[in-house]
Protein backbone atom coordinates (compact mmCIF):
# COMPACT_ATOMS: atom_id res chain seq x y z
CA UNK A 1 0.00 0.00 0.00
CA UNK A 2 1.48 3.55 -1.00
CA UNK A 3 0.60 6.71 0.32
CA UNK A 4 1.63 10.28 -0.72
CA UNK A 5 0.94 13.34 0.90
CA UNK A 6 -0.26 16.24 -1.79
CA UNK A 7 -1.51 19.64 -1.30
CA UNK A 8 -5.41 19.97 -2.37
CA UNK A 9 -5.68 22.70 -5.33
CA UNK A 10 -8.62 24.44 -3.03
CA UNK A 11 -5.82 25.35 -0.51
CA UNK A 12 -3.92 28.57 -1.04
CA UNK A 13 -0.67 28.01 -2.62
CA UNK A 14 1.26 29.95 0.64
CA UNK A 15 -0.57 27.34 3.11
CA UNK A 16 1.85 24.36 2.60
CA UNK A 17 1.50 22.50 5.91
CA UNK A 18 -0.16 19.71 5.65
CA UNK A 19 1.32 17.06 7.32
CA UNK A 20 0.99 13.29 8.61
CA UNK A 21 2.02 12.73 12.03
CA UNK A 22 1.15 10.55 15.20
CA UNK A 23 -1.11 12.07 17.89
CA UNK A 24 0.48 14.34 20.16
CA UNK A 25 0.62 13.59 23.63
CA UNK A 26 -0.98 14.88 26.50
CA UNK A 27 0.32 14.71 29.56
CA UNK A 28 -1.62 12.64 32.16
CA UNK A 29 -3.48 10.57 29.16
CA UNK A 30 -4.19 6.88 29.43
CA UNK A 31 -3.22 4.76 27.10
CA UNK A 32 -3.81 0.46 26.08
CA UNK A 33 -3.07 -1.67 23.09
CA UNK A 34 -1.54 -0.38 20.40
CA UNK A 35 -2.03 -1.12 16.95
CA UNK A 36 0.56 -1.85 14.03
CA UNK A 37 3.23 0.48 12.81
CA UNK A 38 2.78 1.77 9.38
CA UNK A 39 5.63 3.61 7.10
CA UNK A 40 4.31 6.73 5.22
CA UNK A 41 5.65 8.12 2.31
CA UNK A 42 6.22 11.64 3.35
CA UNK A 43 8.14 14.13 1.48
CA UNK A 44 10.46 11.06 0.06
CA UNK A 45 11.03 10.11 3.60
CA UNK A 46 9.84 7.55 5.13
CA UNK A 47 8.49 6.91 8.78
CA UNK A 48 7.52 4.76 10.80
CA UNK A 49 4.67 5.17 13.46
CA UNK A 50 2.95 3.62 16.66
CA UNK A 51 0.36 5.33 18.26
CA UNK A 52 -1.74 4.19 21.36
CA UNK A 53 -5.21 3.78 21.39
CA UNK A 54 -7.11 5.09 24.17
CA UNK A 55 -9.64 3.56 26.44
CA UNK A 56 -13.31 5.24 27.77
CA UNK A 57 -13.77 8.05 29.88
CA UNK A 58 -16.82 8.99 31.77
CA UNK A 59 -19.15 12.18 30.64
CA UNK A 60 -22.90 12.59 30.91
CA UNK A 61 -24.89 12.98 27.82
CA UNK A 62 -26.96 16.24 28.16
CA UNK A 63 -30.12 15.90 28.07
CA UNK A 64 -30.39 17.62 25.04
CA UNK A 65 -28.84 14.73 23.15
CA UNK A 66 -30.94 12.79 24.42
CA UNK A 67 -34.08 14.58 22.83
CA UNK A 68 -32.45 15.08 19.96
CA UNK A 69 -32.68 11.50 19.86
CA UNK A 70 -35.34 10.80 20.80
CA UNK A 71 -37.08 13.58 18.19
CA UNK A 72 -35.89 11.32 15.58
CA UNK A 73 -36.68 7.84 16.62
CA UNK A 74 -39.87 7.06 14.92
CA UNK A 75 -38.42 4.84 12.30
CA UNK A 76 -39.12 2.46 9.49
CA UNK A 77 -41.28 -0.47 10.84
CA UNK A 78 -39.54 -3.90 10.80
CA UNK A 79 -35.96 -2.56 10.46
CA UNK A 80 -33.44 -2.81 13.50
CA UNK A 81 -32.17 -0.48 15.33
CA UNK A 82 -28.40 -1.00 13.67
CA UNK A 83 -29.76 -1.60 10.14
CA UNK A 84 -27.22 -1.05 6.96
CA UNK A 85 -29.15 -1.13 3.07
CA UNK A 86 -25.86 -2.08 0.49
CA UNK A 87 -25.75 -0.24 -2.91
CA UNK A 88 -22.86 -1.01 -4.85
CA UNK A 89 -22.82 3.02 -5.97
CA UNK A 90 -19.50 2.42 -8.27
CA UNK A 91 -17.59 -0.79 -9.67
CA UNK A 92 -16.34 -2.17 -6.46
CA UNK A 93 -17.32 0.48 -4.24
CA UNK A 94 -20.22 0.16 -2.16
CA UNK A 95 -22.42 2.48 0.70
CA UNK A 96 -24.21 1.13 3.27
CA UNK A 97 -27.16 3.85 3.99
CA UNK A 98 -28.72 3.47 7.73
CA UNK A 99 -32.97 4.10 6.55
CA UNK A 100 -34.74 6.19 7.92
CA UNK A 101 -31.64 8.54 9.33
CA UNK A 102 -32.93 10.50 12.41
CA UNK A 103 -34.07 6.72 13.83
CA UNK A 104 -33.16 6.53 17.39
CA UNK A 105 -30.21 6.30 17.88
CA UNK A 106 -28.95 7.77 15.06
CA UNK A 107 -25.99 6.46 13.40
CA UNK A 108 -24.01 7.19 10.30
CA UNK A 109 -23.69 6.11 6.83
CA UNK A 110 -20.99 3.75 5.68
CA UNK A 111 -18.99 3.42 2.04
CA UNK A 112 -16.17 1.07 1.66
CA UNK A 113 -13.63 0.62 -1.51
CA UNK A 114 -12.63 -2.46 -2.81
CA UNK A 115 -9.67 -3.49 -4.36
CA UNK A 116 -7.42 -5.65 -5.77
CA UNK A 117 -4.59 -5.34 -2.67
CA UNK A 118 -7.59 -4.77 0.17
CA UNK A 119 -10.63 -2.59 0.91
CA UNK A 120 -10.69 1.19 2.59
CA UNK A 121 -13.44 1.68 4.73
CA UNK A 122 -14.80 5.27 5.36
CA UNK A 123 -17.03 4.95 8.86
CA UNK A 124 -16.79 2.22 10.29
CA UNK A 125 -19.86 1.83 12.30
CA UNK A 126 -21.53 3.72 15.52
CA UNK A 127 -21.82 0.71 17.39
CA UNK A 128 -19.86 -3.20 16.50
CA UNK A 129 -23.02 -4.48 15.32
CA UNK A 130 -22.74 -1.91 12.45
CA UNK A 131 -19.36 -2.51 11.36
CA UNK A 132 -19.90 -6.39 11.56
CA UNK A 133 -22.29 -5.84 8.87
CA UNK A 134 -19.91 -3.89 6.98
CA UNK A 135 -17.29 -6.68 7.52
CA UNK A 136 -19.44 -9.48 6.19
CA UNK A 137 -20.64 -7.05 3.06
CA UNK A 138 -16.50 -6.85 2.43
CA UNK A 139 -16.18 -10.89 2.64
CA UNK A 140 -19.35 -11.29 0.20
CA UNK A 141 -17.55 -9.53 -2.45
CA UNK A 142 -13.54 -9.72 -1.90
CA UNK A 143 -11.32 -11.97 0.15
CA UNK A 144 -9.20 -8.84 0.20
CA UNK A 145 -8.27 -7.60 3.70
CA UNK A 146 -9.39 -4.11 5.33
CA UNK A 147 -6.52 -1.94 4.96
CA UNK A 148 -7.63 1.23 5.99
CA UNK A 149 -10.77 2.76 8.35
CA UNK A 150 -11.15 6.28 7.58
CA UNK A 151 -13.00 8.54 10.43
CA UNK A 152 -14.75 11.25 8.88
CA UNK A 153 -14.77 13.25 12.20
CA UNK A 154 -14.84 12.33 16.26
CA UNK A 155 -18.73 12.08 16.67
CA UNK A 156 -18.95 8.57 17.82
CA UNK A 157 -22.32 7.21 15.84
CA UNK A 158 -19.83 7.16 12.94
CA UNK A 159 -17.03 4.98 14.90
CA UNK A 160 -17.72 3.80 18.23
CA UNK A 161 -17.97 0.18 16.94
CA UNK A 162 -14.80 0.31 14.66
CA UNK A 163 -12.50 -1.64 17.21
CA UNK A 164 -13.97 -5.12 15.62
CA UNK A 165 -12.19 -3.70 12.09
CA UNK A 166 -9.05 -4.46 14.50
CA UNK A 167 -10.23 -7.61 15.97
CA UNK A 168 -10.75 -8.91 12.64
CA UNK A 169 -7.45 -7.25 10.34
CA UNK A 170 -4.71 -6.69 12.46
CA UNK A 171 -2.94 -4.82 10.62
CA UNK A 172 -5.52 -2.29 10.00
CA UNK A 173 -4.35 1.69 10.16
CA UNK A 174 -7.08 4.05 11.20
CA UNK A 175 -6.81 7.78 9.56
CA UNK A 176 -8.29 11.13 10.23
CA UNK A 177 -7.57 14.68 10.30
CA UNK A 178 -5.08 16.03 13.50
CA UNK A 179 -8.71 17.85 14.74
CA UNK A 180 -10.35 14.58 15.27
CA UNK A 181 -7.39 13.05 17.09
CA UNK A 182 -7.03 15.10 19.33
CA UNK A 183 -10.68 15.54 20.17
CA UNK A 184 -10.76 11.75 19.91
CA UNK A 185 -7.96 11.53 23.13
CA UNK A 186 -9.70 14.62 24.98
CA UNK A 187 -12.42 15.38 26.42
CA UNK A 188 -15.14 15.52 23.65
CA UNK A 189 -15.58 11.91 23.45
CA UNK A 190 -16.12 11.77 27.63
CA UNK A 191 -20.20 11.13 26.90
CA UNK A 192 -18.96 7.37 25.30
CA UNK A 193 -19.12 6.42 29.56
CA UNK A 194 -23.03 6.88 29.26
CA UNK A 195 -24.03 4.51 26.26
CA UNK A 196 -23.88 1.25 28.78
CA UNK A 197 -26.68 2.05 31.27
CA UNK A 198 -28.56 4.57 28.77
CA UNK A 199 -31.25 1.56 28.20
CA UNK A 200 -31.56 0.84 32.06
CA UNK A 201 -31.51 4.60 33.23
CA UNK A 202 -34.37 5.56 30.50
CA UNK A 203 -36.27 3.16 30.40
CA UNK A 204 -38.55 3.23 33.24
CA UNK A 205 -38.76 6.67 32.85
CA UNK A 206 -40.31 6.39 29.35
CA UNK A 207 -42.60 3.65 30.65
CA UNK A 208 -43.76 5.96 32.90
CA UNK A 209 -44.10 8.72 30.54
CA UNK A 210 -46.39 6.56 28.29
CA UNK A 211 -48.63 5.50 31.28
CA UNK A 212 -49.22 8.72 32.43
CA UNK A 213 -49.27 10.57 29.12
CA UNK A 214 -47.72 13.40 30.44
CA UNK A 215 -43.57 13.94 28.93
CA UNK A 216 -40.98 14.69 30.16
CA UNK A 217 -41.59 18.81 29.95
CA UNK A 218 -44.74 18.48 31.92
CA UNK A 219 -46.69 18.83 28.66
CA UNK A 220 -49.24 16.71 26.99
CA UNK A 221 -47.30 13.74 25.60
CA UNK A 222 -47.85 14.09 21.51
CA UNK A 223 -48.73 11.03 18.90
CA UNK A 224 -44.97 11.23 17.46
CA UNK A 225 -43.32 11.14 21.11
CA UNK A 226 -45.53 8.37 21.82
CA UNK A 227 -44.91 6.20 18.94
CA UNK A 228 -41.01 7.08 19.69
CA UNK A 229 -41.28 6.14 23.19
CA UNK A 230 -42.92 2.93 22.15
CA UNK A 231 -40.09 2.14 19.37
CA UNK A 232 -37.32 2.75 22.04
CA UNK A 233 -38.73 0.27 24.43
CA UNK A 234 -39.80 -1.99 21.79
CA UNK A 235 -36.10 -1.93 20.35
CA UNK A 236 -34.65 -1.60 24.34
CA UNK A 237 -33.04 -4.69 24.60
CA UNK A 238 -30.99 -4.94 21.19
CA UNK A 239 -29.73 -1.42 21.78
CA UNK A 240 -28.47 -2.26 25.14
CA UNK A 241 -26.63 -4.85 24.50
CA UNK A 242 -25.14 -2.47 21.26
CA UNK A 243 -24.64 0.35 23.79
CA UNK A 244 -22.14 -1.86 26.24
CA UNK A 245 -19.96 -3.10 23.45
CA UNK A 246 -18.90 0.35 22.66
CA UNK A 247 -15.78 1.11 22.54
CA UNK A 248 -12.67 4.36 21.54
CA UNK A 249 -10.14 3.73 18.75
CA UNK A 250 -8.29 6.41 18.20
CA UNK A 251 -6.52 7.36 14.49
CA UNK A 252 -3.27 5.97 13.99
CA UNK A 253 -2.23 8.06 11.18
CA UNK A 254 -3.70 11.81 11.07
CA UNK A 255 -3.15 14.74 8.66
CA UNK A 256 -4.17 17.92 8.04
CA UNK A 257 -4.92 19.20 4.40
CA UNK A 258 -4.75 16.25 2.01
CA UNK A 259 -3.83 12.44 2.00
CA UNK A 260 -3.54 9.56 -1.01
CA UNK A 261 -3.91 6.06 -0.78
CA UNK A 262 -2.97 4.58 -3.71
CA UNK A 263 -4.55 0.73 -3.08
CA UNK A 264 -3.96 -1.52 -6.17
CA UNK A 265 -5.17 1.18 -9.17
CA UNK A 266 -7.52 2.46 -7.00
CA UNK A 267 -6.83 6.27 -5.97
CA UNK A 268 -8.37 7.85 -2.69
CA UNK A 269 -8.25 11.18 -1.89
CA UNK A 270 -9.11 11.86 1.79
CA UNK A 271 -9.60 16.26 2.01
CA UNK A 272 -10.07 18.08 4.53
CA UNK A 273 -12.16 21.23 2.71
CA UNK A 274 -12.76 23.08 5.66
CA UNK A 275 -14.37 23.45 8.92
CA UNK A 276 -18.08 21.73 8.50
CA UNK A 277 -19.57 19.91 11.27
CA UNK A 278 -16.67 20.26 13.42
CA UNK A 279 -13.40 21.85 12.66
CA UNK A 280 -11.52 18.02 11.85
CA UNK A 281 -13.96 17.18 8.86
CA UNK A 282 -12.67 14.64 5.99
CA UNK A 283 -14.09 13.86 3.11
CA UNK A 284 -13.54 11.12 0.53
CA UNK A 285 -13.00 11.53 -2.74
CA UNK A 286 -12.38 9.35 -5.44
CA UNK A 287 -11.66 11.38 -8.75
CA UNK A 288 -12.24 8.77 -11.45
CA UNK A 289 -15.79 7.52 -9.93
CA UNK A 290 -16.66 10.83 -9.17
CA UNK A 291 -17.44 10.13 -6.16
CA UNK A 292 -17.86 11.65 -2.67
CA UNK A 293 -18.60 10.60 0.29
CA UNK A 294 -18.69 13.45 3.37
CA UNK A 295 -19.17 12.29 6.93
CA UNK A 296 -21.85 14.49 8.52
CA UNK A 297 -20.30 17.72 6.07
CA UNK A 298 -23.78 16.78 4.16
CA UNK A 299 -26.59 15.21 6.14
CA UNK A 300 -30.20 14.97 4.89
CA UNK A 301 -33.40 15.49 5.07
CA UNK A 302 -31.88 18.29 7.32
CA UNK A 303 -28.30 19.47 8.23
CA UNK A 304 -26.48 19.10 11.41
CA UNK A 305 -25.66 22.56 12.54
CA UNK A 306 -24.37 21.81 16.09
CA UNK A 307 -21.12 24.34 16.95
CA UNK A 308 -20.85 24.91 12.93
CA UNK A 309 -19.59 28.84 11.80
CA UNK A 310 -22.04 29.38 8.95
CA UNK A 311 -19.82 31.28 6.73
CA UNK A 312 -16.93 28.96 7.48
CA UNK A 313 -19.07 26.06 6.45
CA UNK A 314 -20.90 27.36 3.05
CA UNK A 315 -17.20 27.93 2.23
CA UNK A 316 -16.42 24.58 3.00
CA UNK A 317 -19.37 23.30 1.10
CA UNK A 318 -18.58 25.22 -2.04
CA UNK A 319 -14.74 23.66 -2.00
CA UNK A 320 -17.01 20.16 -1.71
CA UNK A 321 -18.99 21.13 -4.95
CA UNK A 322 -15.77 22.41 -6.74
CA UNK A 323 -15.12 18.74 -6.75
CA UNK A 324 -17.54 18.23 -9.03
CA UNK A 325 -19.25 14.92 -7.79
CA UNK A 326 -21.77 12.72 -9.88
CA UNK A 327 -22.68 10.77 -6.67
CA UNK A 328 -22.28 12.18 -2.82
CA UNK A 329 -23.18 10.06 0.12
CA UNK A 330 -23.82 11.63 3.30
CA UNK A 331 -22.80 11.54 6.74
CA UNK A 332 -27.16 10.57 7.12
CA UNK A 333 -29.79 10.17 4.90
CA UNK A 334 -29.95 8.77 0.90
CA UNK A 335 -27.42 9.41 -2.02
CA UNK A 336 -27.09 12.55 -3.79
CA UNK A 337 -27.07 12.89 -7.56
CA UNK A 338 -27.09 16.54 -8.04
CA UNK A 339 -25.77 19.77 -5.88
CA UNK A 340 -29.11 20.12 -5.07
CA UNK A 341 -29.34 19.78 -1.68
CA UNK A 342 -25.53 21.29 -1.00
CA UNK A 343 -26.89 24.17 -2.83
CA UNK A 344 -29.52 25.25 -0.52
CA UNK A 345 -27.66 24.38 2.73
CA UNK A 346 -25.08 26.98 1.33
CA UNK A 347 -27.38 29.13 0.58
CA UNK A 348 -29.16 29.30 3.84
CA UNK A 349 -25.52 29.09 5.68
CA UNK A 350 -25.25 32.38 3.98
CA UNK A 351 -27.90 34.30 4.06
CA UNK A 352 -27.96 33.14 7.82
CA UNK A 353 -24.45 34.89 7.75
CA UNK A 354 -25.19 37.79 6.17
CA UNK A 355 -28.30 38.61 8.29
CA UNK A 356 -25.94 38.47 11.37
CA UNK A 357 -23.45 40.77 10.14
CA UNK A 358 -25.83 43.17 8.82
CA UNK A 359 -27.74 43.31 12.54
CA UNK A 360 -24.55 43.88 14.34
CA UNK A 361 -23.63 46.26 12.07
CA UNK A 362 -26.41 48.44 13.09
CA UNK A 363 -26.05 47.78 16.94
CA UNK A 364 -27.81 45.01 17.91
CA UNK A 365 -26.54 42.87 20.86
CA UNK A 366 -26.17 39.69 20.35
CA UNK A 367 -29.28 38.34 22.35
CA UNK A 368 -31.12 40.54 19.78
CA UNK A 369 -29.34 38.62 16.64
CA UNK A 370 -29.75 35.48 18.07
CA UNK A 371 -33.62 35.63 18.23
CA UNK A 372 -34.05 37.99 14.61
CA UNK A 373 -32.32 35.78 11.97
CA UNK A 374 -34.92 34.92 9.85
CA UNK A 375 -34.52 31.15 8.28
CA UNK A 376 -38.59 31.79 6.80
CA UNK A 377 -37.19 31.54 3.24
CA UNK A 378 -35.86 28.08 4.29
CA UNK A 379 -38.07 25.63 6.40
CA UNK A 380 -40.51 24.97 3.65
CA UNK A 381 -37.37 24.12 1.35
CA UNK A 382 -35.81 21.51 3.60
CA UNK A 383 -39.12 20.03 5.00
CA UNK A 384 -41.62 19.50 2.18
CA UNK A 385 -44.23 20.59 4.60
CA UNK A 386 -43.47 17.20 7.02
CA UNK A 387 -44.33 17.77 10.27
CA UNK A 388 -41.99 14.91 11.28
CA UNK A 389 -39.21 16.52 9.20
CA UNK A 390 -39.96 19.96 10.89
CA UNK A 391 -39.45 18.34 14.69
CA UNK A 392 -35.51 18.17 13.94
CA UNK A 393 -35.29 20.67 11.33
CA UNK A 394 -36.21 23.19 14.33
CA UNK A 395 -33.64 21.27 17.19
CA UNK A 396 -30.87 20.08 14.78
CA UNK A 397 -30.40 23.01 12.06
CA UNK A 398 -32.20 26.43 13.07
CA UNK A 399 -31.75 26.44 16.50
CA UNK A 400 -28.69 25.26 16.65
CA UNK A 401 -27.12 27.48 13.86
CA UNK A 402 -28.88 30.71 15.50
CA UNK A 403 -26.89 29.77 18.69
CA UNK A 404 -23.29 29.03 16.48
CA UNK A 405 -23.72 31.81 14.17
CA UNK A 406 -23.32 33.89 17.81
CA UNK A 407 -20.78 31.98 19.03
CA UNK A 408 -18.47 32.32 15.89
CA UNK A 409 -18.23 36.05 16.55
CA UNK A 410 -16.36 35.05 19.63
CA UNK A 411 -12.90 33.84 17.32
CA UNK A 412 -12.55 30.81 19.75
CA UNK A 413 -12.75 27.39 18.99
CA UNK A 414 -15.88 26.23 18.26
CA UNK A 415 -15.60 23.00 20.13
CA UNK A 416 -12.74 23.08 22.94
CA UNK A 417 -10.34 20.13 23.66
CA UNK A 418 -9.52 19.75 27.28
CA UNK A 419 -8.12 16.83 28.59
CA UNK A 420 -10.38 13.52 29.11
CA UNK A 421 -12.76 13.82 32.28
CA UNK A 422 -11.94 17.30 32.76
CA UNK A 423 -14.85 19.31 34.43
């Protein structure tokens, strides 16, 4: 397998620092097995590696998350919780789409490449039940051996399961961007210590809940809260047992702009375009299938805009259509055959933008601009009118990016790193 380390044309020419390097330490950070060294052609030298891979730490998932989840968790009826559907989207390269994306609990698309000298997977799977789906998709079609997991970015639905890739290819390298490493070995990743008892903690509430008919907020419980009450406890006892096998694996092999894996004739481009979801986004890109696939950069039927600078982000989203794609698979939700739908999440990133600068330029606080951006020209577009599309259109894109379109005036990171179990 031969790597090579380029610089993307979408970065300026004077910003020549992309690099591939181990994780930096930290100092007081735990570490376990390690996984195999791996020699990278960088510069025409070459290096060898070892990195450690981290264990769990303990964090509480806010209870936002957890309705968040729940908002999505009416799903399709007769599909498990940790359902993949296959489409072989180029020769040898197939995606495994999870229906019915905001289904509790959520969890990310998969696409893996196949060829003749192994297979490079790009998100692994949120939980091992996930990626042991995508490993027997990759025996059905190739005794070739997984070379590569890719992490798009640190959120866990996309790689909490991706130790089995280990268990089962040994000499497996996992890659992402510097961003993700280090938020993978600090303290973003603490809320992984809550997935074991989340069945056994929530439960009985939501029992309760549907007895009296009365949620959570002291409101009247609602027909679509009801139904996703019902589907959690229906689907309790498979995502338990999901939920305790979790597990960290932290990248072996990061980088910052731009890296190549050349496997057999097969060439993969992993970019980092800019800051999207979180600053560490990668995206895959292979040039002669025209083909992209984004981690949650792109997620349908509505985007994630969680701690994401609006400006920053339709930036990044117009470096992912300079690619020019003829098939994009996102982080959630179906394939993409057009710009479509990148189109109007730049455009709304945008005018969202705009609106803000334009309000502070005539004096408003920012408690005012938070609560006058205007996303009117916009629900309708993503939503189709769906009631059940406008639940987490409200909590996942317009609330949240009236909160980070604030927050990026502040210049400071939009997610910070502190060490693991930090306070």
């Amino acid at each position: 397998m031969q790597y090579s380390l380029d610089i993307a044309l979408i970065i300026p020419a004077d910003d020549r620092s992309a690099s591939c390097r181990p994780i930096f330490a930290v100092p007081g950070r735990v570490c376990s097995a390690e996984i195999p060294l791996v020699g990278i052609q960088l510069a025409g030298e070459s290096r060898q590696k070892n990195v450690a891979k981290n264990g769990a730490a303990m964090k509480q998932i806010h209870c936002a998350m957890i309705a968040m989840w729940l908002l999505g968790s009416v799903g399709t009826a007769g599909a498990g919780p940790f359902h993949y559907e296959f489409h072989e989207v180029a020769p040898a390269v197939w995606t495994g789409i999870r229906p019915d994306s905001p289904k509790f609990p959520v969890m990310g698309n998969t696409t893996f490449v196949v060829s003749d000298q192994g297979v490079v997977v790009f998100d692994g799977g949120g939980v091992a039940a996930m990626a042991e789906q995508i490993i027997e998709k990759i025996r059905s079609v190739t005794a070739a051996p997984v070379t590569h997991v890719i992490i798009s970015h640190w959120h866990g639905d996309h790689n909490f399961g991706i130790y089995r890739f280990a268990e089962e290819f040994p000499n497996v390298q996992f890659v992402a961007h510097s961003f993700t490493g280090a938020a993978m070995n600090g303290s973003p990743v603490d809320y992984i210590s809550n997935y074991p008892g989340f069945v056994e903690k929530n439960v009985p509430e939501f029992k309760d809940i549907l007895k009296k008919g009365i949620d959570s907020d002291d409101t009247a419980l609602t027909d679509h809260n009801r139904q996703a009450y019902e589907q959690i406890i229906s689907d309790a006892d498979e995502i338990s047992a999901e939920f305790k096998r979790v597990k960290l694996t932290t990248p072996g092999i990061t980088f910052d702009k731009k890296l190549v894996i050349h496997s057999g004739k097969r060439r993969i481009e992993l970019l980092h375009l800019g800051h999207g979801n979180t600053e560490g986004d990668i995206v895959m890109w292979l040039p002669e299938e025209r083909l992209v696939a984004t981690g949650d950069l792109v997620v349908l039927p509505t985007p994630y805009a969680f701690n994401v600078p609006p400006r920053a982000w339709a930036a990044t989203l117009r470096n992912l259509n300079g690619l020019g794609y003829a098939v994009l698979v996102p982080g959630h939700g179906e394939i993409q055959t057009d710009t479509r739908y990148v189109d109007l999440v730049i455009e709304a990133a945008e005018s969202i933008a705009d609106q803000r600068d334009e309000l502070l330029a005539k004096g408003l606080s920012h408690e005012e601009l938070e609560t006058q951006l205007d996303f009117s020209a916009f629900e309708s577009r993503f939503t189709g009118g769906d009631e059940y599309i406008k639940g987490y259109y409200d909590d996942w894109f317009e609330q949240p990016l009236r909160k980070a379109a604030i927050k990026a005036l502040s210049g400071e990171p939009m997610v910070v790193i502190k060490p693991k179990g930090s306070k």
